[in-house]
PDB file of N, CA and C in Angstrom:
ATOM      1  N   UNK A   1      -9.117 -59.130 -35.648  1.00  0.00           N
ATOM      2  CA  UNK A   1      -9.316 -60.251 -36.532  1.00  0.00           C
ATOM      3  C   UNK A   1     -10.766 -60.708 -36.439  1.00  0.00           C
ATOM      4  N   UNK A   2     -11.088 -61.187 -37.117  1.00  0.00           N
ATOM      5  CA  UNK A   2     -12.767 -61.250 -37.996  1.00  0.00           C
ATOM      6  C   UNK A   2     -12.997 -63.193 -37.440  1.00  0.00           C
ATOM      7  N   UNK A   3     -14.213 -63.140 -36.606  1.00  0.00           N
ATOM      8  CA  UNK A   3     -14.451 -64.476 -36.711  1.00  0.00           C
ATOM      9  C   UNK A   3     -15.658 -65.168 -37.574  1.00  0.00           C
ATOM     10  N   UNK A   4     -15.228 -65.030 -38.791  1.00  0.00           N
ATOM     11  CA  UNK A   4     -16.029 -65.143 -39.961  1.00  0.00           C
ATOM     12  C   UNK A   4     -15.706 -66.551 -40.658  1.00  0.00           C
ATOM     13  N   UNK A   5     -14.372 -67.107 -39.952  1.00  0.00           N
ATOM     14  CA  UNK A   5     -14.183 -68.230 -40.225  1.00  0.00           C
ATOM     15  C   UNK A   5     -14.822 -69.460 -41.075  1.00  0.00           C
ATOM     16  N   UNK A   6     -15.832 -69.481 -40.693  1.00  0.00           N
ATOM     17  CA  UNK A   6     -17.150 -70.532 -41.116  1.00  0.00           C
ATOM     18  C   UNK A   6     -17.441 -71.067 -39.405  1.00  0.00           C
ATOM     19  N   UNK A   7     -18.308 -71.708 -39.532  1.00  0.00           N
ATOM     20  CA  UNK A   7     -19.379 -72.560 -38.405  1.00  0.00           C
ATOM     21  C   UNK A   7     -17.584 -73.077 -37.309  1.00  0.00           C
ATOM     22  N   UNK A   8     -17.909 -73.156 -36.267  1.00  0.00           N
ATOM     23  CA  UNK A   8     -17.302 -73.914 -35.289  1.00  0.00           C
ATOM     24  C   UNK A   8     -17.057 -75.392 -34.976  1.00  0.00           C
ATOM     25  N   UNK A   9     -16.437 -76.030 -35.014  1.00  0.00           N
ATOM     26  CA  UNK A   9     -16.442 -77.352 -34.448  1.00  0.00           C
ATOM     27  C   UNK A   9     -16.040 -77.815 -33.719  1.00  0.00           C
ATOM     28  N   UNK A  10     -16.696 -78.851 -32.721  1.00  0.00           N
ATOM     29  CA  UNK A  10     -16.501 -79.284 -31.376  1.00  0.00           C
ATOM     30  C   UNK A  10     -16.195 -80.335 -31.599  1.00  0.00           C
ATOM     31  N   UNK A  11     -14.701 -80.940 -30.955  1.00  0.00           N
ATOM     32  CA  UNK A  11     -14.535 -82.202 -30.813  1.00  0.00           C
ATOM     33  C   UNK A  11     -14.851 -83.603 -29.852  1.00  0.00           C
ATOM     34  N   UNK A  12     -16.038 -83.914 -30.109  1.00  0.00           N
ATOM     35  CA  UNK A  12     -16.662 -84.909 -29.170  1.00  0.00           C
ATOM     36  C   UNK A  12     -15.954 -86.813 -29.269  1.00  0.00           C
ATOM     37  N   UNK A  13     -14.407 -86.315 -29.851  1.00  0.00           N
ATOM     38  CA  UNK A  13     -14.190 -87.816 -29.376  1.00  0.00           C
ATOM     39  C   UNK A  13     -13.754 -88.813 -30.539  1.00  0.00           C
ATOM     40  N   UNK A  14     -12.520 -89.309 -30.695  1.00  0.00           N
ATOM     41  CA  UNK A  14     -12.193 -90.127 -31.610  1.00  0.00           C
ATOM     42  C   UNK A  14     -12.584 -89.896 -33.228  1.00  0.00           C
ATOM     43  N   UNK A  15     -12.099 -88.406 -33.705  1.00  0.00           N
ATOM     44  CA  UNK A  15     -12.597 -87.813 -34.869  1.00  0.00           C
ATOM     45  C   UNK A  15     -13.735 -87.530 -35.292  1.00  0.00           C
ATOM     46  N   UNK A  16     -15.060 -87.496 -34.174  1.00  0.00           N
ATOM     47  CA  UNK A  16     -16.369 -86.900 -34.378  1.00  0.00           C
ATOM     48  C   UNK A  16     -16.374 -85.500 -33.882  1.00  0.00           C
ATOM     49  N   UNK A  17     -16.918 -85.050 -34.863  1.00  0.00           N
ATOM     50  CA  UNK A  17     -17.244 -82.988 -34.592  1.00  0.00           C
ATOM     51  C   UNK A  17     -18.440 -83.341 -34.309  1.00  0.00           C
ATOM     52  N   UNK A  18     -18.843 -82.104 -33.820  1.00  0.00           N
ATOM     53  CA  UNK A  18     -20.340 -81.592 -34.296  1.00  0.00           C
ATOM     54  C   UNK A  18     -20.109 -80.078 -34.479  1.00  0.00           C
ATOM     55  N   UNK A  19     -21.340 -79.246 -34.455  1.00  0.00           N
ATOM     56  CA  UNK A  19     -21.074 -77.618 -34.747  1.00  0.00           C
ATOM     57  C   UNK A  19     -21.098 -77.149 -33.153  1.00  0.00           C
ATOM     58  N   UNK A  20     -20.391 -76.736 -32.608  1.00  0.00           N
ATOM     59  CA  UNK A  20     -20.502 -75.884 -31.505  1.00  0.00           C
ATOM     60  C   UNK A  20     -21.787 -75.238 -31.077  1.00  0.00           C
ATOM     61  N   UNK A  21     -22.741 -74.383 -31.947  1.00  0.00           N
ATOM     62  CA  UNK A  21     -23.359 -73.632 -32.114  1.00  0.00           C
ATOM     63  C   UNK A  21     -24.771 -73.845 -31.969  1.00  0.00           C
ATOM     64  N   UNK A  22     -24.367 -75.480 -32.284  1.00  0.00           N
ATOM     65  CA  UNK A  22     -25.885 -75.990 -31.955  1.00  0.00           C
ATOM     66  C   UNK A  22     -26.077 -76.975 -30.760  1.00  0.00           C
ATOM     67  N   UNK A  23     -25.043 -77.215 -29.358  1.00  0.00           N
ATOM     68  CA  UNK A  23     -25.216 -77.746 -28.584  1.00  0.00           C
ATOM     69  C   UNK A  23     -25.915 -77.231 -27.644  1.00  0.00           C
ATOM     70  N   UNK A  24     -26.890 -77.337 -27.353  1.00  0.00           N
ATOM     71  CA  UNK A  24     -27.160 -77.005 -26.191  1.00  0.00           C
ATOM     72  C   UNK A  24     -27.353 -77.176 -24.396  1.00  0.00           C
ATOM     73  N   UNK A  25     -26.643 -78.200 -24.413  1.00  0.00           N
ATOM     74  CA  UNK A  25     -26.457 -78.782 -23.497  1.00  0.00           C
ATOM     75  C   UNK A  25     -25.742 -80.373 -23.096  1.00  0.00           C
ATOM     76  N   UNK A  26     -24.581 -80.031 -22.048  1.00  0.00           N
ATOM     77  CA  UNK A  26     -24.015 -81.410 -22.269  1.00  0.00           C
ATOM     78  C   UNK A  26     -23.829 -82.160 -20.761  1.00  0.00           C
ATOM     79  N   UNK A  27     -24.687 -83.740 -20.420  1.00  0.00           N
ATOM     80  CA  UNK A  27     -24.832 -84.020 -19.038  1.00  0.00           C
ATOM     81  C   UNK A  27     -24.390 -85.591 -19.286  1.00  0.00           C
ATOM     82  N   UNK A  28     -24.197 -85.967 -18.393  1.00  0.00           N
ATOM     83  CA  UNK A  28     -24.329 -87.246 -17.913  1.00  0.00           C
ATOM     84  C   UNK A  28     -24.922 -88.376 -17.670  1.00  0.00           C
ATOM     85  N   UNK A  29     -24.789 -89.888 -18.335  1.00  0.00           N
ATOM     86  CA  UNK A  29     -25.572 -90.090 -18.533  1.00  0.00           C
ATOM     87  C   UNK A  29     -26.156 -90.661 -17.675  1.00  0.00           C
ATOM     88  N   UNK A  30     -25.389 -91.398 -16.445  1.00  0.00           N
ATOM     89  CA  UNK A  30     -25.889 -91.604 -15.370  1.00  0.00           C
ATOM     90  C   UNK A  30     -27.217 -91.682 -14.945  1.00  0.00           C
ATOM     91  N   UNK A  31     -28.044 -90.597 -14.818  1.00  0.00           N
ATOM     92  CA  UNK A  31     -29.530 -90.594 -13.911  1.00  0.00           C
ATOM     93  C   UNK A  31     -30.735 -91.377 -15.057  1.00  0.00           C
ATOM     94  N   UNK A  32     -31.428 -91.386 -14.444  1.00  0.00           N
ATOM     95  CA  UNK A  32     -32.738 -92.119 -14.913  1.00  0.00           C
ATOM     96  C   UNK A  32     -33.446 -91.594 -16.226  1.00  0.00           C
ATOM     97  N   UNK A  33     -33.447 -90.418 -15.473  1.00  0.00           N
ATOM     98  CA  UNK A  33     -34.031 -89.182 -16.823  1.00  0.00           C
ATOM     99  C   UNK A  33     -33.509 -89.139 -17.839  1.00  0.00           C
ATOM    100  N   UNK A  34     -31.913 -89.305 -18.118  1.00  0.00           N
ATOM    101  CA  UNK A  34     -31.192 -89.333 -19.159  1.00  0.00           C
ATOM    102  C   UNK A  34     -30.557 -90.632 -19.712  1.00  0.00           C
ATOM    103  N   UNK A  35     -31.647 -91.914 -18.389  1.00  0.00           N
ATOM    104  CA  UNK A  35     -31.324 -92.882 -19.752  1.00  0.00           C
ATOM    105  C   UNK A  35     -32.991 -92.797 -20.885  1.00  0.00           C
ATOM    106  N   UNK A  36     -33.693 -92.649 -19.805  1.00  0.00           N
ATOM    107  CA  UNK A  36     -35.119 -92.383 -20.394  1.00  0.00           C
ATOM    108  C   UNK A  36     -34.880 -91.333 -21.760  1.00  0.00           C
ATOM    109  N   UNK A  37     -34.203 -90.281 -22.049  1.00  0.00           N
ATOM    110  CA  UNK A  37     -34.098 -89.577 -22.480  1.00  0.00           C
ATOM    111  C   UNK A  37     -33.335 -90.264 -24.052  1.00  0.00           C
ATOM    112  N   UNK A  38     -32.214 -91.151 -23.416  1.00  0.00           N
ATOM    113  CA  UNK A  38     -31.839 -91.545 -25.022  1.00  0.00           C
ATOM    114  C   UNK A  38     -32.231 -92.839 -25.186  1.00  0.00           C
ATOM    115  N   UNK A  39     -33.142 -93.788 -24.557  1.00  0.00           N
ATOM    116  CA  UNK A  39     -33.931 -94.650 -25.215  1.00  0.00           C
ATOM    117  C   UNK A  39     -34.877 -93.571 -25.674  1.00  0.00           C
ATOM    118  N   UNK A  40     -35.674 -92.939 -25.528  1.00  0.00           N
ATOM    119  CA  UNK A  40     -37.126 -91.964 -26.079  1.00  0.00           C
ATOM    120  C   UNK A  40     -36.115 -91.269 -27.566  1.00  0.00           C
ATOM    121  N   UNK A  41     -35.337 -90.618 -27.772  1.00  0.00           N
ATOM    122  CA  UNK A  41     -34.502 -90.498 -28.691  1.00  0.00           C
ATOM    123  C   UNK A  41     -34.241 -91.242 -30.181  1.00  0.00           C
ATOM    124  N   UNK A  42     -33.619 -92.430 -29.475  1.00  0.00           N
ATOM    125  CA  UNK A  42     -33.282 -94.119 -29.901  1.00  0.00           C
ATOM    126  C   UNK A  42     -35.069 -93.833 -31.112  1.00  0.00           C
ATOM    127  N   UNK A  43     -35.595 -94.357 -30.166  1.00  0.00           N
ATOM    128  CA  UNK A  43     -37.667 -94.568 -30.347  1.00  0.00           C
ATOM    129  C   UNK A  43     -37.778 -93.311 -31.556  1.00  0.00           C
ATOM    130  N   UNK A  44     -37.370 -92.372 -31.446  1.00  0.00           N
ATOM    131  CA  UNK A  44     -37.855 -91.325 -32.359  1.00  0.00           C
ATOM    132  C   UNK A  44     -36.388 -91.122 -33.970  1.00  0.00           C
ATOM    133  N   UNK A  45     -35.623 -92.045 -33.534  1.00  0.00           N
ATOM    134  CA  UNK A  45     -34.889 -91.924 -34.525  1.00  0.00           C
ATOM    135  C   UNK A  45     -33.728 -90.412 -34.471  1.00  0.00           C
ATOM    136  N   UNK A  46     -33.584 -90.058 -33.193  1.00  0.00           N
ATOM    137  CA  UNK A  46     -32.817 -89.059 -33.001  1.00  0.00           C
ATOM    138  C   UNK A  46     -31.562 -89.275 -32.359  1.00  0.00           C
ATOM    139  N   UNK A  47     -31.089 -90.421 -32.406  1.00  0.00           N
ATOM    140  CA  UNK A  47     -29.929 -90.518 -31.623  1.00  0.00           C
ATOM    141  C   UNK A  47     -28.826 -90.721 -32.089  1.00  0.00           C
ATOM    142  N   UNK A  48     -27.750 -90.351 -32.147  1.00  0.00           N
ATOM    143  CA  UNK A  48     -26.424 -90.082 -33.102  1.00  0.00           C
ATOM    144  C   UNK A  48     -25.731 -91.335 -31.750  1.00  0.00           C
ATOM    145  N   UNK A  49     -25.009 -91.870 -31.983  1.00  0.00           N
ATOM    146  CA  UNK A  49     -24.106 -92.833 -30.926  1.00  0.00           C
ATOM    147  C   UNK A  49     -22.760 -92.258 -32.208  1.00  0.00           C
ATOM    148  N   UNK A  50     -21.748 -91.678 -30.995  1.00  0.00           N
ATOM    149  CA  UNK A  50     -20.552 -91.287 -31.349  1.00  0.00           C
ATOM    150  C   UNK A  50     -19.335 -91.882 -30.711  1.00  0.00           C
ATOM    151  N   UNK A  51     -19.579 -93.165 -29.786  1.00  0.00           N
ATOM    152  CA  UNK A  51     -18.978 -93.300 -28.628  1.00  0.00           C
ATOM    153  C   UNK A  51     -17.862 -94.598 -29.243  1.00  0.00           C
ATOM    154  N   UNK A  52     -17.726 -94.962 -30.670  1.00  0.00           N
ATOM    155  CA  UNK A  52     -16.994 -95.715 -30.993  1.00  0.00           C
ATOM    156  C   UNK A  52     -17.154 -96.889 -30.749  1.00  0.00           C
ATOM    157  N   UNK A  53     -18.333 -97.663 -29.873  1.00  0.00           N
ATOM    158  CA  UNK A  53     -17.991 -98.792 -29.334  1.00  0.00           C
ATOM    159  C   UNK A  53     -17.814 -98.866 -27.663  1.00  0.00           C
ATOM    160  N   UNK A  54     -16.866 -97.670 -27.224  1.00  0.00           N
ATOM    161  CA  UNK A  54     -16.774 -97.609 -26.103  1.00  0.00           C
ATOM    162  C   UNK A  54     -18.001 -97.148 -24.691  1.00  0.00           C
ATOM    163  N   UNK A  55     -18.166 -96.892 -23.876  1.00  0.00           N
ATOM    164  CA  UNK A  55     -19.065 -96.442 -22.830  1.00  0.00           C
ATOM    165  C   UNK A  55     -19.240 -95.540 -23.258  1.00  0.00           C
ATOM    166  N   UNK A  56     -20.679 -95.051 -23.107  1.00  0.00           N
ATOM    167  CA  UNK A  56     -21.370 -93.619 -22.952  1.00  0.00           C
ATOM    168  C   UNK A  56     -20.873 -92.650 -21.339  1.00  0.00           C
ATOM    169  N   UNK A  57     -20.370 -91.714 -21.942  1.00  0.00           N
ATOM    170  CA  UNK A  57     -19.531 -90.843 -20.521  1.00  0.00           C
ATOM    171  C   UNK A  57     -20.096 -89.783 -21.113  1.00  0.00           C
ATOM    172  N   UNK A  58     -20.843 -88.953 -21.711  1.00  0.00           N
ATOM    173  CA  UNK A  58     -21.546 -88.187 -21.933  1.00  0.00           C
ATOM    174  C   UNK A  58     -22.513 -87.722 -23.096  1.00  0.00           C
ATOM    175  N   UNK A  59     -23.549 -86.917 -22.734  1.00  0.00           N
ATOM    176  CA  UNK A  59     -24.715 -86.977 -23.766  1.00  0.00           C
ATOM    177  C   UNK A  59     -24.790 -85.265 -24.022  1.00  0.00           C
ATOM    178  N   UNK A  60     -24.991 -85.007 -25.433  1.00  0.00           N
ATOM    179  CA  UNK A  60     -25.108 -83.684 -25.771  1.00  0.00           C
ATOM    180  C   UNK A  60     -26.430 -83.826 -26.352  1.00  0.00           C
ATOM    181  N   UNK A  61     -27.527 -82.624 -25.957  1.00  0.00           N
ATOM    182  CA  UNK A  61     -28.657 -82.348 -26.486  1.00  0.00           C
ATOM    183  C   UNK A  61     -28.168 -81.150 -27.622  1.00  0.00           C
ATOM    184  N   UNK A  62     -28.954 -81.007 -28.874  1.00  0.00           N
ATOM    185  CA  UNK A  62     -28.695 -79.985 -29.481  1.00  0.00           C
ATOM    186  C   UNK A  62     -29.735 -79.552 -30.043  1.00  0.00           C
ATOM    187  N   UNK A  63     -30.113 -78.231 -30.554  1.00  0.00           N
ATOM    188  CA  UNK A  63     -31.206 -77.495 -30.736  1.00  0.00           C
ATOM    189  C   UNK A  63     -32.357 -78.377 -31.700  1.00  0.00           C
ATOM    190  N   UNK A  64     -31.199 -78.819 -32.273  1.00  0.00           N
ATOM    191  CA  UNK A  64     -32.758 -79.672 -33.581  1.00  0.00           C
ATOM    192  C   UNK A  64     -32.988 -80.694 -33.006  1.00  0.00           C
ATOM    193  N   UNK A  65     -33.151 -81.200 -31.362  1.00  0.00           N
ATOM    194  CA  UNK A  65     -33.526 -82.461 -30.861  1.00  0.00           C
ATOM    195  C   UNK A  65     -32.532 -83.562 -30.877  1.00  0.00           C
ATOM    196  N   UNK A  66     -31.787 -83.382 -31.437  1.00  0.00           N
ATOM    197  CA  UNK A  66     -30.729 -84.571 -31.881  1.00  0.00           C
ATOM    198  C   UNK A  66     -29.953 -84.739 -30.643  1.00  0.00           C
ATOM    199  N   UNK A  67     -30.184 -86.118 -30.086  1.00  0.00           N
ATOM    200  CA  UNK A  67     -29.356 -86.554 -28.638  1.00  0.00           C
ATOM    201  C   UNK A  67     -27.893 -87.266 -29.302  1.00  0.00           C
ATOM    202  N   UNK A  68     -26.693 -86.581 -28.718  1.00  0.00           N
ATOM    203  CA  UNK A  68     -25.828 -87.235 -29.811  1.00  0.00           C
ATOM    204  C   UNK A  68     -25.062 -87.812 -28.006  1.00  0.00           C
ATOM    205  N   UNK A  69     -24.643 -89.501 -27.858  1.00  0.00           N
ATOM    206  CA  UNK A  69     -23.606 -89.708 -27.304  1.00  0.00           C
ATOM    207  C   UNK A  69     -22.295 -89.838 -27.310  1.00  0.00           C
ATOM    208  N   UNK A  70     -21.353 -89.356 -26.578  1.00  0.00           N
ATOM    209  CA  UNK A  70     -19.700 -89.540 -26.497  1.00  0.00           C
ATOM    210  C   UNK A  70     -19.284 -90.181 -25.544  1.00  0.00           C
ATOM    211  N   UNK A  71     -18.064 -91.128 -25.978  1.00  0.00           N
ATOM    212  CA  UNK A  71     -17.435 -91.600 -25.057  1.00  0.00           C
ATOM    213  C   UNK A  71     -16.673 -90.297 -24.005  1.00  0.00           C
ATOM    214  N   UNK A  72     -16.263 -89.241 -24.422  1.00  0.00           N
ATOM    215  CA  UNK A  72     -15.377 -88.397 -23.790  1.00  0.00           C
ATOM    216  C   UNK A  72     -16.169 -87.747 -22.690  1.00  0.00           C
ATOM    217  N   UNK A  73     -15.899 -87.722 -21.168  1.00  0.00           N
ATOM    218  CA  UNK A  73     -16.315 -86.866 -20.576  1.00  0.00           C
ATOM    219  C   UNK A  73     -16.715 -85.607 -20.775  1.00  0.00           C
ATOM    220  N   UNK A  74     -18.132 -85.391 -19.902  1.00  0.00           N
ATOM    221  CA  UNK A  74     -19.040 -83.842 -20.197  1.00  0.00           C
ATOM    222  C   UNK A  74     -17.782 -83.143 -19.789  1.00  0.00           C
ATOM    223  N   UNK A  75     -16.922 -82.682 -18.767  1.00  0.00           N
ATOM    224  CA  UNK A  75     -15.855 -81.393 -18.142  1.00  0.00           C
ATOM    225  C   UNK A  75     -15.170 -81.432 -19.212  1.00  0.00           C
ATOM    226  N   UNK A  76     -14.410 -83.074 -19.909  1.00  0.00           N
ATOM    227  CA  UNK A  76     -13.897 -82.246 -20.904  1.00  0.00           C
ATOM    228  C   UNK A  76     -14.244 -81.763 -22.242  1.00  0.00           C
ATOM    229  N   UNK A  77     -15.005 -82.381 -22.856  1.00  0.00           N
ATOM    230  CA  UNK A  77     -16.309 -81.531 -23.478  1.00  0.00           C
ATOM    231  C   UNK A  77     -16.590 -80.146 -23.593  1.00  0.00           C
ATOM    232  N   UNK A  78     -16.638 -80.165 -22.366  1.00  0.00           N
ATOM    233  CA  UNK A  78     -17.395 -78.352 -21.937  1.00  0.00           C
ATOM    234  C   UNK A  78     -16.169 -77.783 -22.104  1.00  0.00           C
ATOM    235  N   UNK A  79     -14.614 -77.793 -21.445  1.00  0.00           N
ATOM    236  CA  UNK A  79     -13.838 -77.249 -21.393  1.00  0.00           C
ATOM    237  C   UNK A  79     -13.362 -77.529 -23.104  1.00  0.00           C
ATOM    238  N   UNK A  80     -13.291 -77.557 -23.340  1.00  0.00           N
ATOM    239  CA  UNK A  80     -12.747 -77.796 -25.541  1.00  0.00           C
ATOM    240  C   UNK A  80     -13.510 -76.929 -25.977  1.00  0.00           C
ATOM    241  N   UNK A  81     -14.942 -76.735 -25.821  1.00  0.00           N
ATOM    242  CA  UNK A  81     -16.056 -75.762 -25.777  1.00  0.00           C
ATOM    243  C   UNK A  81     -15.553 -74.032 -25.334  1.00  0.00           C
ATOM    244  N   UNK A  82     -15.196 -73.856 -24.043  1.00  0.00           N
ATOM    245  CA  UNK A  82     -14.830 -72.979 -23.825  1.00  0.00           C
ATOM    246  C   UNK A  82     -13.688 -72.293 -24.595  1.00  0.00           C
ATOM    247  N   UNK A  83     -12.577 -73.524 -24.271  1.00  0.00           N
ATOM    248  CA  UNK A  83     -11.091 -73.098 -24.660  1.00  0.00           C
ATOM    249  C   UNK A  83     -11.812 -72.644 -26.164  1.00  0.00           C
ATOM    250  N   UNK A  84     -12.330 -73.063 -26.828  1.00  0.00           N
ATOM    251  CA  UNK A  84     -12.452 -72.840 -28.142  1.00  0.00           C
ATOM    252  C   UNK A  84     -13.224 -72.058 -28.768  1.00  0.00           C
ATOM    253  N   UNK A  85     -13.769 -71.036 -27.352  1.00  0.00           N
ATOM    254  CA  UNK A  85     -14.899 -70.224 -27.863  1.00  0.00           C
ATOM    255  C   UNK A  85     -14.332 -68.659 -27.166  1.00  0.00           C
ATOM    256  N   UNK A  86     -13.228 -69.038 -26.895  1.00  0.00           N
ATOM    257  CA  UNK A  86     -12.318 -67.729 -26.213  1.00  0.00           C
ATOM    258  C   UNK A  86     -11.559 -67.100 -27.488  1.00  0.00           C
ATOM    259  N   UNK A  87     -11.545 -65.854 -27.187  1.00  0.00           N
ATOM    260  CA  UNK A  87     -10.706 -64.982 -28.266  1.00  0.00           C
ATOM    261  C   UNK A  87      -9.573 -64.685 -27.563  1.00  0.00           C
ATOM    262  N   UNK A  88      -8.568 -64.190 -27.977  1.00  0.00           N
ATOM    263  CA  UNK A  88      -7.495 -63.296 -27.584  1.00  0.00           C
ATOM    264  C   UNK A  88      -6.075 -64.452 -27.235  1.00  0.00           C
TER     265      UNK A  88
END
C-alpha cells in the first residue's frame, strides 16, 4: 500500500494539527533557553500559541522557524509522532 495519502498530521492538542513533516523538534519549556526562545519568537512574530488557554507543557520548533506551543506533553507528542509514522 502506497503512502501517497497527502501531507501527515500531527495532533498537538485540543483539535490543533500541524504537518508532521515539518517539525523539527519537540522540548520543554522549562529551561531558560526555551523561554528566551519563545519570547525572541513572540518579538519576531513567529509564535503560534496552541495551548488553548491552558499551560505551556511543550514547544515544537519547525523548519520555517515557526515556534508553535502545546498544552500536551513533548513524550506524548513524540509518541503520536512515532505511532503515526510506523507502517505495517
Amino acid at each position: 500500500m502506497s503512502d501517497d495519502a497527502g501531507p501527515r498530521l500531527l495532533n498537538i492538542g485540543y483539535g490543533n494539527l500541524v504537518m508532521a513533516s515539518r517539525v523539527v523538534a519537540i522540548v520543554s519549556p522549562q529551561s531558560a533557553p526555551m523561554r528566551r526562545l519563545r519570547e525572541e519568537a513572540a518579538g519576531r512574530g513567529k509564535l503560534l500559541d496552541a495551548t488553548q488557554g491552558r499551560r505551556t507543557r511543550s514547544i515544537l520548533l519547525t523548519d520555517s522557524d515557526l515556534v508553535i506551543l502545546s498544552a500536551i506533553n513533548p513524550e506524548t507528542i513524540a509518541s503520536r509522532l512515532t505511532v503515526d509514522g510506523e507502517t505495517g
